[in-house]
Protein backbone atom coordinates (compact mmCIF):
# COMPACT_ATOMS: atom_id res chain seq x y z
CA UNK A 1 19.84 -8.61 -13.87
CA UNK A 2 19.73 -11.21 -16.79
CA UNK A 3 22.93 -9.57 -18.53
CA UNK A 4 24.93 -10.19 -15.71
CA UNK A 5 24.00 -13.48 -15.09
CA UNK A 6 25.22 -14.31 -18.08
CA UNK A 7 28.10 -12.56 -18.09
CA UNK A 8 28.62 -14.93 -14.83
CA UNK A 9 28.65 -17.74 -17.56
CA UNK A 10 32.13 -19.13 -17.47
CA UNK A 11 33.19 -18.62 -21.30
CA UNK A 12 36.45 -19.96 -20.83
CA UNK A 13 35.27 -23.21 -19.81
CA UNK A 14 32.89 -23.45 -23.06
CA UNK A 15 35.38 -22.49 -25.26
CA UNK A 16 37.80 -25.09 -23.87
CA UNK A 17 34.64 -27.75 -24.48
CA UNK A 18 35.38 -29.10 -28.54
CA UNK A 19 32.74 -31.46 -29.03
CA UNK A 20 32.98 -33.41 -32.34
CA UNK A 21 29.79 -34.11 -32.53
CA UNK A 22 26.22 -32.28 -31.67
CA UNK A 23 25.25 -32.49 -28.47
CA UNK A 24 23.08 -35.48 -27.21
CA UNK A 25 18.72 -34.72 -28.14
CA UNK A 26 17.38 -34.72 -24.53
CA UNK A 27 20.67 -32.28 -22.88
CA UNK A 28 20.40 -29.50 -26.14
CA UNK A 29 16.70 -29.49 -24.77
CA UNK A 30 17.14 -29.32 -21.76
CA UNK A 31 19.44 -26.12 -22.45
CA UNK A 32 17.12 -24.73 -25.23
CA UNK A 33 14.48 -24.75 -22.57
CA UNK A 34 16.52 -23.01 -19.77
CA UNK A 35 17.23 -19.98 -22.26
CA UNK A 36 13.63 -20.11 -23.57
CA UNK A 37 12.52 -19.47 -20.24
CA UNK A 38 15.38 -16.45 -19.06
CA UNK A 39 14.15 -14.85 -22.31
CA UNK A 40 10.61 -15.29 -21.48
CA UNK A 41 11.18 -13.82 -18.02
CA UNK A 42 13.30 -11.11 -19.54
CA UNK A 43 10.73 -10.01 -21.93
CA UNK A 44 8.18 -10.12 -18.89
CA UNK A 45 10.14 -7.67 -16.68
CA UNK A 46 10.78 -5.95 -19.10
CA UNK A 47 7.33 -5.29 -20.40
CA UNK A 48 8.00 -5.78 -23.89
CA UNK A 49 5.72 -8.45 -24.50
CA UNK A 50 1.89 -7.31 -23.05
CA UNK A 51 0.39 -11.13 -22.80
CA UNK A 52 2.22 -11.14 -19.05
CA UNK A 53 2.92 -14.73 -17.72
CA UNK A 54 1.49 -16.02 -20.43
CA UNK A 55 1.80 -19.79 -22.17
CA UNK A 56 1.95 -17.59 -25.62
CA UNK A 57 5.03 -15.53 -24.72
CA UNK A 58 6.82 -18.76 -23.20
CA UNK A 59 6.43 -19.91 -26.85
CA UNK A 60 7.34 -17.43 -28.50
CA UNK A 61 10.49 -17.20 -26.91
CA UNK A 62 10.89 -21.22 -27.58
CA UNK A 63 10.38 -20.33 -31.41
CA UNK A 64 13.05 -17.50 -30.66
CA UNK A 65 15.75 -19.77 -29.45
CA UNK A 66 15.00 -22.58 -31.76
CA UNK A 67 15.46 -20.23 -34.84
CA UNK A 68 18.97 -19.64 -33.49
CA UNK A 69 20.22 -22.52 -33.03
CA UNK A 70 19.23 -23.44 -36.20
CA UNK A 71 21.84 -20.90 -37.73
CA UNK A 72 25.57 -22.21 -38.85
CA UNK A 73 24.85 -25.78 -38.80
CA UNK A 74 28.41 -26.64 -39.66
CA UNK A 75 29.75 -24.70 -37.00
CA UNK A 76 27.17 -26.08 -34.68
CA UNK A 77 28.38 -29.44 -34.52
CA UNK A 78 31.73 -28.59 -33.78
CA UNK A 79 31.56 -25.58 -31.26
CA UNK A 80 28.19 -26.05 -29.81
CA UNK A 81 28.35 -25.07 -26.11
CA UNK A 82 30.24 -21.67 -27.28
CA UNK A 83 27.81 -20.62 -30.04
CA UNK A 84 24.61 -21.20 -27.64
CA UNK A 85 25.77 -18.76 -25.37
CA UNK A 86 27.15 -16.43 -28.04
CA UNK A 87 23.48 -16.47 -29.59
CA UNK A 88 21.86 -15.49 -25.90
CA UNK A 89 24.08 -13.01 -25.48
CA UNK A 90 23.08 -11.84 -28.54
CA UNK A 91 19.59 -11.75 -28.28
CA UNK A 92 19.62 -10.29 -24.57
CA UNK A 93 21.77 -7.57 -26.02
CA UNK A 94 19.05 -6.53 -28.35
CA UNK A 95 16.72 -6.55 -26.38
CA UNK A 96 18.79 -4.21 -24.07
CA UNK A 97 19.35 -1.90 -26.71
CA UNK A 98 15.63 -1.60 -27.65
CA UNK A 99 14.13 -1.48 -24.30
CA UNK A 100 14.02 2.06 -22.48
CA UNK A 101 15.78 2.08 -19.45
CA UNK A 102 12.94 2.66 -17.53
CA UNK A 103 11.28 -0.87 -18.42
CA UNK A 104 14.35 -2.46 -16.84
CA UNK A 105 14.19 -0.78 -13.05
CA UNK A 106 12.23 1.18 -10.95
CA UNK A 107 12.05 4.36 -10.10
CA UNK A 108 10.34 4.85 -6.92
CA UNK A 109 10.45 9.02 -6.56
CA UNK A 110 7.14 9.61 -4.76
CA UNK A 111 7.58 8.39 -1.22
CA UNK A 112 4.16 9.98 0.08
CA UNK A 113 3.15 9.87 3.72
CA UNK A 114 2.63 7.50 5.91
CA UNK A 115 -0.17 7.65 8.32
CA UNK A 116 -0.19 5.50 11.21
CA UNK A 117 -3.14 5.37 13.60
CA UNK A 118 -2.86 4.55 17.16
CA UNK A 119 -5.52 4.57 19.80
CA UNK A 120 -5.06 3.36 23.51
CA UNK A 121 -1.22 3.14 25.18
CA UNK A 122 -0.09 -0.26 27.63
CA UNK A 123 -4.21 -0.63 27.97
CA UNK A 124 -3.03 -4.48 27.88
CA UNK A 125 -6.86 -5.29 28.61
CA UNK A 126 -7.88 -4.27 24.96
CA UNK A 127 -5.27 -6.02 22.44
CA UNK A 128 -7.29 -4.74 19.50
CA UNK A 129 -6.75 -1.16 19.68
CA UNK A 130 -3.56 -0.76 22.67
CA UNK A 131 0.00 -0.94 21.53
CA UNK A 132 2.40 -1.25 24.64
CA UNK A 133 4.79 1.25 25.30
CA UNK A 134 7.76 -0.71 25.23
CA UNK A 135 7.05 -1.17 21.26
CA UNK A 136 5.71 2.76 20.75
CA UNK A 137 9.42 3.34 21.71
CA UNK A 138 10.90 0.76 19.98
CA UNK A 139 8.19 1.56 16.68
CA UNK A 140 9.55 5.94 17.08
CA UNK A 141 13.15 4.35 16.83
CA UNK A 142 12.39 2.54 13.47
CA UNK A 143 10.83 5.79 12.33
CA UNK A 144 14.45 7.80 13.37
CA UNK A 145 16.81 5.14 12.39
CA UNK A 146 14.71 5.23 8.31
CA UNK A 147 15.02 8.71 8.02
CA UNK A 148 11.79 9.20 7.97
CA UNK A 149 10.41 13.03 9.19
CA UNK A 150 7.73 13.30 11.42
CA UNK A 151 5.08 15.93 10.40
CA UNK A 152 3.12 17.97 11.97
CA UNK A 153 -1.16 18.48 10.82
CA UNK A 154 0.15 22.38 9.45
CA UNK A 155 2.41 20.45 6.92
CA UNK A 156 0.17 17.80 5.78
CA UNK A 157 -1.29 19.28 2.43
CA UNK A 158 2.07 20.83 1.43
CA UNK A 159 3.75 17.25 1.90
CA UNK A 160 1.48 15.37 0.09
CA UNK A 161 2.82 17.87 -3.20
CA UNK A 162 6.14 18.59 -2.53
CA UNK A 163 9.05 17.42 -1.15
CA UNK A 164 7.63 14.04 -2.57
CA UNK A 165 10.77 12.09 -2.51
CA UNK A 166 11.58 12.68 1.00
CA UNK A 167 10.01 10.06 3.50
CA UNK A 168 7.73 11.15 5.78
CA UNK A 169 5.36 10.04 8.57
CA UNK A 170 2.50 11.61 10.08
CA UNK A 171 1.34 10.04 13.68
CA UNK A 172 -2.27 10.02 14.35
CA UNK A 173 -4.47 8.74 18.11
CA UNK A 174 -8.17 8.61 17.84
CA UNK A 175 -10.56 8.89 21.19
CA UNK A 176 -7.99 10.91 23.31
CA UNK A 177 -8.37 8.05 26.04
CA UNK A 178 -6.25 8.43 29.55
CA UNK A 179 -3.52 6.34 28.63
CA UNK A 180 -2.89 7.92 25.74
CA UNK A 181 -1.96 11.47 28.29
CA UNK A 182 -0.49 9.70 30.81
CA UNK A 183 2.06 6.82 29.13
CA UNK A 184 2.52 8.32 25.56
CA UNK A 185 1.89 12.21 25.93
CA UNK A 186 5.40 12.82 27.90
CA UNK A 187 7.29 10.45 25.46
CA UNK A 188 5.96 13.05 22.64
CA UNK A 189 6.10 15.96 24.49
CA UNK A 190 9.47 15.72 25.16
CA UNK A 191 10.64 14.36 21.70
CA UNK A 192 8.85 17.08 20.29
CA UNK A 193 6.77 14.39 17.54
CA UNK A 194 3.98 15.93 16.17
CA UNK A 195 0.51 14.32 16.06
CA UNK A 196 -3.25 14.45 15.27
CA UNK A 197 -6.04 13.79 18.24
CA UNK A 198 -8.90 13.26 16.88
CA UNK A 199 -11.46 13.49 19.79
CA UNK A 200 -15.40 12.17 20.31
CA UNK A 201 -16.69 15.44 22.13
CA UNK A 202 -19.74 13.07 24.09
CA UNK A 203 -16.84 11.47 26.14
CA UNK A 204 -14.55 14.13 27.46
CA UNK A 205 -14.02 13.97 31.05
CA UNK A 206 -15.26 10.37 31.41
CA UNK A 207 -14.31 7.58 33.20
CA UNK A 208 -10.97 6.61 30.79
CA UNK A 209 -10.93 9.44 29.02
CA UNK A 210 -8.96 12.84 28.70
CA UNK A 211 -10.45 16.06 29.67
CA UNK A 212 -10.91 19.98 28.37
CA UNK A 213 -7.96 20.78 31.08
CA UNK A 214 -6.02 17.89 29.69
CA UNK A 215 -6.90 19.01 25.85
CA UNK A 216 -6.38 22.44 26.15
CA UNK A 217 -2.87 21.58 28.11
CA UNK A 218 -1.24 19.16 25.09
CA UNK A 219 -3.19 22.00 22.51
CA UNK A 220 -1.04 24.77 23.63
CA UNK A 221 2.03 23.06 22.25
CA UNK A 222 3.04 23.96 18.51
CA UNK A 223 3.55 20.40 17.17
CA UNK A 224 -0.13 19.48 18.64
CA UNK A 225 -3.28 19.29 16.58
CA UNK A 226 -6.57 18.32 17.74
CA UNK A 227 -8.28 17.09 15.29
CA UNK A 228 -12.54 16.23 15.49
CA UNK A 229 -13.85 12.93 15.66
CA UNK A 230 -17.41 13.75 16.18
CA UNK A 231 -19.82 13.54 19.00
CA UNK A 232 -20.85 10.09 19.77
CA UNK A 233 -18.53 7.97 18.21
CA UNK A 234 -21.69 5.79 16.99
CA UNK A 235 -21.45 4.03 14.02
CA UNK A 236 -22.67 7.13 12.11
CA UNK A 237 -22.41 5.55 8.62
CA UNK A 238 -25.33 3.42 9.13
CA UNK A 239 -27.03 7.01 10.46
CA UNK A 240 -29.84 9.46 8.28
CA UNK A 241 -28.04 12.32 7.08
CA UNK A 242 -29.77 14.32 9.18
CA UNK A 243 -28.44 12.21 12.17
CA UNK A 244 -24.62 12.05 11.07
CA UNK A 245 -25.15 16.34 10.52
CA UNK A 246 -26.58 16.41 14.26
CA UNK A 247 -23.63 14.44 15.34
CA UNK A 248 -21.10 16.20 13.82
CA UNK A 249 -23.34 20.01 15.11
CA UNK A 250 -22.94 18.79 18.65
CA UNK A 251 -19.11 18.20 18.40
CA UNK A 252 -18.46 21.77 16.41
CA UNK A 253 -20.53 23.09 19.31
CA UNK A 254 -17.92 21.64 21.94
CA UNK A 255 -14.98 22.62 20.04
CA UNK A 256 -16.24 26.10 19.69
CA UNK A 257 -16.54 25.99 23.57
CA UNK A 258 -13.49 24.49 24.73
CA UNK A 259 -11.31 24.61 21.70
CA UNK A 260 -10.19 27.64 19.40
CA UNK A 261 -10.12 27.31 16.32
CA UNK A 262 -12.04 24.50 15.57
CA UNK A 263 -9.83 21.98 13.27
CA UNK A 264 -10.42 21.27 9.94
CA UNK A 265 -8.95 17.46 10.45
CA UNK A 266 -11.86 14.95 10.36
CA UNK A 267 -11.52 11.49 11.73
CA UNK A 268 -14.54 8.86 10.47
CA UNK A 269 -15.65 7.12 13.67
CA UNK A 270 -14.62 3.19 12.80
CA UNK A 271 -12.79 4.52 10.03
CA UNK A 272 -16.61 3.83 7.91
CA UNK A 273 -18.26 6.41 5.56
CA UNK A 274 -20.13 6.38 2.57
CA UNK A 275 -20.88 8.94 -0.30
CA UNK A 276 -23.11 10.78 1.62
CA UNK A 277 -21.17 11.28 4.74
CA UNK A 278 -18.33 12.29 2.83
CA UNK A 279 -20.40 14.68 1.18
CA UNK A 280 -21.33 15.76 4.74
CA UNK A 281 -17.82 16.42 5.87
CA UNK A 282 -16.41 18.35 2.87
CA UNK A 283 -20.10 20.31 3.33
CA UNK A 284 -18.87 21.27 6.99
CA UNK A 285 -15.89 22.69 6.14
CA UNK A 286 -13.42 19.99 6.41
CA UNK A 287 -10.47 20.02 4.36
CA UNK A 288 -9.23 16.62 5.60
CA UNK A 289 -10.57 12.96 6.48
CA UNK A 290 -9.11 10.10 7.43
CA UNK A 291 -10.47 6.53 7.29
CA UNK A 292 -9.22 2.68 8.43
CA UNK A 293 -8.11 1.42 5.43
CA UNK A 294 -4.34 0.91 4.86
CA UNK A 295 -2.43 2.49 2.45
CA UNK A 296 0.02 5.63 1.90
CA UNK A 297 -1.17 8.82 1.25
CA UNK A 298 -0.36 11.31 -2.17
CA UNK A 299 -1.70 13.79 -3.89
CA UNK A 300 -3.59 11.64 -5.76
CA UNK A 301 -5.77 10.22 -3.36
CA UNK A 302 -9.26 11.59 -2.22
CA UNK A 303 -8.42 13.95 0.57
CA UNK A 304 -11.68 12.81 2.03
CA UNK A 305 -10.98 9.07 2.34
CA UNK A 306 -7.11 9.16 3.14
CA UNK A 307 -5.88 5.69 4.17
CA UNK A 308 -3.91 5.21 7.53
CA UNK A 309 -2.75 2.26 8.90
CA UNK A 310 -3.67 1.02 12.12
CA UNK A 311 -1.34 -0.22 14.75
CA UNK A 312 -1.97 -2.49 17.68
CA UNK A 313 -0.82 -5.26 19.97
CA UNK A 314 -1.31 -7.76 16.62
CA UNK A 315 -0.31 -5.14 14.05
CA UNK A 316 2.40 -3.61 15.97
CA UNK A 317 4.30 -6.22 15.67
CA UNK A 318 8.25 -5.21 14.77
CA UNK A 319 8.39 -7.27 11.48
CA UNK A 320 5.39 -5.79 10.08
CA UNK A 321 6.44 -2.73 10.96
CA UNK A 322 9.43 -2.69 9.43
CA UNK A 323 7.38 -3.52 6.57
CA UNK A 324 4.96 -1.21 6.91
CA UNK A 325 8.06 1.55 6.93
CA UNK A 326 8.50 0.62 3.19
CA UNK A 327 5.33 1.10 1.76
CA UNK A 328 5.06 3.46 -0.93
CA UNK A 329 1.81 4.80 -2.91
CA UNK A 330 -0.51 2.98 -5.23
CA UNK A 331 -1.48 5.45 -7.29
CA UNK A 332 -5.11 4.69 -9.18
CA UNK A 333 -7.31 6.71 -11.05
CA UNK A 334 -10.76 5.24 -9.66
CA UNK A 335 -12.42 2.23 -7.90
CA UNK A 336 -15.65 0.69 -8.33
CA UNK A 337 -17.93 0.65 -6.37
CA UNK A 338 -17.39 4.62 -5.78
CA UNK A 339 -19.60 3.76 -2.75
CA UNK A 340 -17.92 1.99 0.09
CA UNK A 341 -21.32 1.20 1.72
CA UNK A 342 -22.41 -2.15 0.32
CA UNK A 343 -26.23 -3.07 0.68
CA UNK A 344 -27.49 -7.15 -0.23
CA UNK A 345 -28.06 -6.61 -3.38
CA UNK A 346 -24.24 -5.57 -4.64
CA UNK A 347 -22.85 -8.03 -2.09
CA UNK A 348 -20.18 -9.21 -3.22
CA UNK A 349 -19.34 -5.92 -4.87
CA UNK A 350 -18.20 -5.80 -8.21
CA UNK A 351 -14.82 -4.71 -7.74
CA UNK A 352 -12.32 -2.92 -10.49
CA UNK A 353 -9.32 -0.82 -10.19
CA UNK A 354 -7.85 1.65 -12.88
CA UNK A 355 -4.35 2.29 -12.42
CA UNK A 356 -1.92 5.20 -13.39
CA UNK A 357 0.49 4.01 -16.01
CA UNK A 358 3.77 5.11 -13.92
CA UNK A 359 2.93 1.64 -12.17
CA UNK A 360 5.13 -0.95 -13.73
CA UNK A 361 4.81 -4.52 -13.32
CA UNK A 362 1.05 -4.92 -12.56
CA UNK A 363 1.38 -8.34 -13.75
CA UNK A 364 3.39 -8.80 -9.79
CA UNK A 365 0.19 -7.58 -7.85
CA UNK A 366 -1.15 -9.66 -5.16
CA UNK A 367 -4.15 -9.13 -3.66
CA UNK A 368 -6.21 -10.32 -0.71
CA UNK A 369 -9.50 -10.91 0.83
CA UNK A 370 -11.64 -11.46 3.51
CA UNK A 371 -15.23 -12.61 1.90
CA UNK A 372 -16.79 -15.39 4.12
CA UNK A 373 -14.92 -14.21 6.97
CA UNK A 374 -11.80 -16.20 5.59
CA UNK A 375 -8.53 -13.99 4.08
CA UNK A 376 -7.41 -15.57 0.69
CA UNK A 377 -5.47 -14.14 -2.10
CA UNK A 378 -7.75 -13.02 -4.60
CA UNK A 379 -8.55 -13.82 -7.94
CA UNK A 380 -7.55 -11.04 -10.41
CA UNK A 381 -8.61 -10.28 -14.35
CA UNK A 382 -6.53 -7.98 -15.93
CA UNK A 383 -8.96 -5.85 -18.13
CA UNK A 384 -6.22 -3.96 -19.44
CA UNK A 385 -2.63 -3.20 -19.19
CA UNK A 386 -3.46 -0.89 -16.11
CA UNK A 387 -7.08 -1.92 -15.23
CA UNK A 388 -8.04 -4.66 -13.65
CA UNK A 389 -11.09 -6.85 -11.43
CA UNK A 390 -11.11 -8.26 -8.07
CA UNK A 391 -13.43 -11.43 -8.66
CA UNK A 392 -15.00 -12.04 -5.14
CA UNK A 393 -15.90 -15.49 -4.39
CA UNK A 394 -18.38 -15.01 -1.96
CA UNK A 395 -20.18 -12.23 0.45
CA UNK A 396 -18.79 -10.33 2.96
CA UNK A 397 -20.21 -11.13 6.24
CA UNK A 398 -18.75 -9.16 8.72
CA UNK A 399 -19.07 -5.57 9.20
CA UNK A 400 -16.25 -4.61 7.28
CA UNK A 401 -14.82 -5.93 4.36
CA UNK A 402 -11.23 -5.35 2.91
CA UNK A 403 -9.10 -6.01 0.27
CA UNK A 404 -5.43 -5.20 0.07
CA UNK A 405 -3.19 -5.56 -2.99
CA UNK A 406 0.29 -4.70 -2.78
CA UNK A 407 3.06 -4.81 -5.41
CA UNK A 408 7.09 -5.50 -4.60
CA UNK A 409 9.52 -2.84 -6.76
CA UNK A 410 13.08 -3.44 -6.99
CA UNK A 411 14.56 -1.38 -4.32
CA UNK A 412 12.17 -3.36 -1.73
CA UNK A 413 9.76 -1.08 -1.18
CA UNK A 414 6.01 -2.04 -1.57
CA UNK A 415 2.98 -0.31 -3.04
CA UNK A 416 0.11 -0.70 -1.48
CA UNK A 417 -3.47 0.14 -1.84
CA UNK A 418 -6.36 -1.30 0.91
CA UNK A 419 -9.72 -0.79 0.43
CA UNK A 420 -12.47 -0.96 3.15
CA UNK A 421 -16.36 -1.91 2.40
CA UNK A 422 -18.81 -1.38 5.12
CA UNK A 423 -21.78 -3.60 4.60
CA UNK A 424 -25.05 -2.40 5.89
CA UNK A 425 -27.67 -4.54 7.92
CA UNK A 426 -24.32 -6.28 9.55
């Protein structure tokens, strides 16, 4: 980007400038600080220099320019203009020489899979989880006209490891409500768009909800998966273990009954879980679950916490997305807390993340908050080139608490990584 910017410079026009004398103190600084700073950006994208956005590097770069123009002092004062932007072309030359080409761009190859949740369909009543059907339609054109491919439960696993520079999109409706069967259900049906149900068992054939005729009608269809969402749809993460395995035995009981096979897709009620109901799941078989939490899913994430993003009235907005269409995967090794369940005495948690190193530009991130009820961009401390903290400036005090941290790469997609606490006692 920098070389041709200055290859935008218009040489002619320096050359034709024959200045007798040096130029004036306060305009040579004024240029001297203008390619300080291009070279201190340069270095920065480029990730030669590791003390990112730093006062040292801007320095440094001074020195660097000031040591040039110190060279040729006769043929300074009579060409000065010219021989300024010979020496930066110089020096950014170098520096393109010695820097890999992969320090200079991205190169975004792993697209993932996108999991968007839905729950209740022109339910106009209930904002916080509907989505009205003139935006479903408008949202499964987006989808089309990005090339993304809709997949189907069957093809989840194999997508997350292959195939990973294709986009794809995986559809997912939690509580199998009425609207749901009787506004979006043809629109899908007749598109042929795959999807995951994840149904609460307890509420099958009540007032607002789908029943076994309805289930075992959309179930018959290839592209259909109905996927388990336990019993009670309680908030089972604040449950004994014994209570969350009771739960989850009365729903495999109604499955068995009504629905053959039973599926291996688990759905976390509220999108909350903890160690020990994840432990729970994977113990009952489960090869999948899916939480609240945005994000896009790989094959590096923890099958039993994949992140989905969820789509209403408010987040179903066209703008966001669009945006949410180019999200790619942040790929990280671990977060602490490895417990998302927060009790008073790690409230505010004590939050780091440890990156892969195929993540370029870390120094970019921006992340966000909602401690004391209030979303603010976070403070960050990089603890290495790859690892860094989350310094929370207060508790959480609602329910949930979230932080999302996203990163812009060159071709305009984002990376993004969300990360959901539940706090107990709330």
């Amino acid at each position: 980007m920098f070389i041709l910017l200055v290859k935008c410079i218009p040489l002619a026009t320096a050359k034709a400038i024959l200045i007798p004398e040096k130029l004036p103190g306060p305009v040579f600084t004024r240029i001297e600080k203008l390619l300080s700073r291009m070279v201190f950006l340069f270095f920065n994208k480029s990730k030669i220099s590791r003390f990112n956005n730093s006062y040292l590097t801007l320095l440094v770069c001074r020195s660097l320019i000031k040591k040039l123009f110190s060279f040729n002092k006769a043929m300074e004062s009579f060409f000065p203009v010219q021989l300024m932007i010979k020496k930066f072309l110089l020096i950014l030359l170098i520096i393109f020489i010695i820097t890999p080409i992969d320090h200079l761009s991205a190169n975004v190859k792993d697209k993932g899979v996108i999991v968007l949740m839905y729950h209740r369909f022109d339910e106009n009543r209930y904002p916080s989880t509907n989505i009205k059907m003139s935006d479903f339609i408008k949202q499964l054109d987006l989808i089309k006209k990005n090339n993304f491919k809709f997949i189907s439960a069957e093809e989840f696993e194999d997508s997350l490891k292959n195939d990973q520079e294709s986009k794809k999109l995986l559809i997912t409706i939690d509580d199998a409500f009425s609207s749901f069967y009787e506004n979006a259900w043809p629109l899908l049906k007749k598109e042929q768009i795959p999807f995951i149900l994840f149904v609460n068992t307890r509420e099958v054939g009540s007032r607002g909800y789908m029943n076994w005729d309805q289930l075992k009608e959309i179930s018959k269809e290839p592209f259909v998966h109905i996927g388990n969402h336990g019993y009670s749809h309680d908030y089972l993460v604040d449950k004994s273990d014994q209570e969350i395995i009771d739960d989850i035995k009365l729903a495999n009981k109604d499955f068995e009954n009504n629905l053959k096979p039973s599926s291996t897709f688990f759905s976390y009620p509220f999108g909350e879980y903890s160690l020990g109901f994840k432990r729970i799941v994977k113990d009952y078989g489960f090869k999948f679950a899916f939480g609240q939490h945005s994000g896009v899913a790989d094959e590096t994430k923890d099958i039993y916490e994949i992140p989905r993003f969820p789509i209403n009235e408010t987040y179903g907005e066209i703008k966001r997305f669009e945006t949410i269409l180019k999200t790619i995967p942040f790929k990280f090794k671990s977060i602490t807390p490895s417990d998302n369940y927060i009790q008073d005495n790690n409230n505010p948690p004590k939050v780091t993340i440890d990156f892969y190193e195929e993540n370029k530009n870390l120094n970019l991130i921006n992340c966000y908050s909602n401690e004391l009820n209030t979303w603010k961009k976070s403070d960050i401390e990089f603890i290495d080139d790859y690892k860094l903290k989350v310094n929370l400036t207060g508790k959480y005090t609602t329910e949930r608490g979230r932080i999302n941290c996203s990163l812009r790469e060159e071709d305009g997609s984002w990376r993004w990584l969300g990360i959901q606490f539940v706090i107990a006692n709330l």
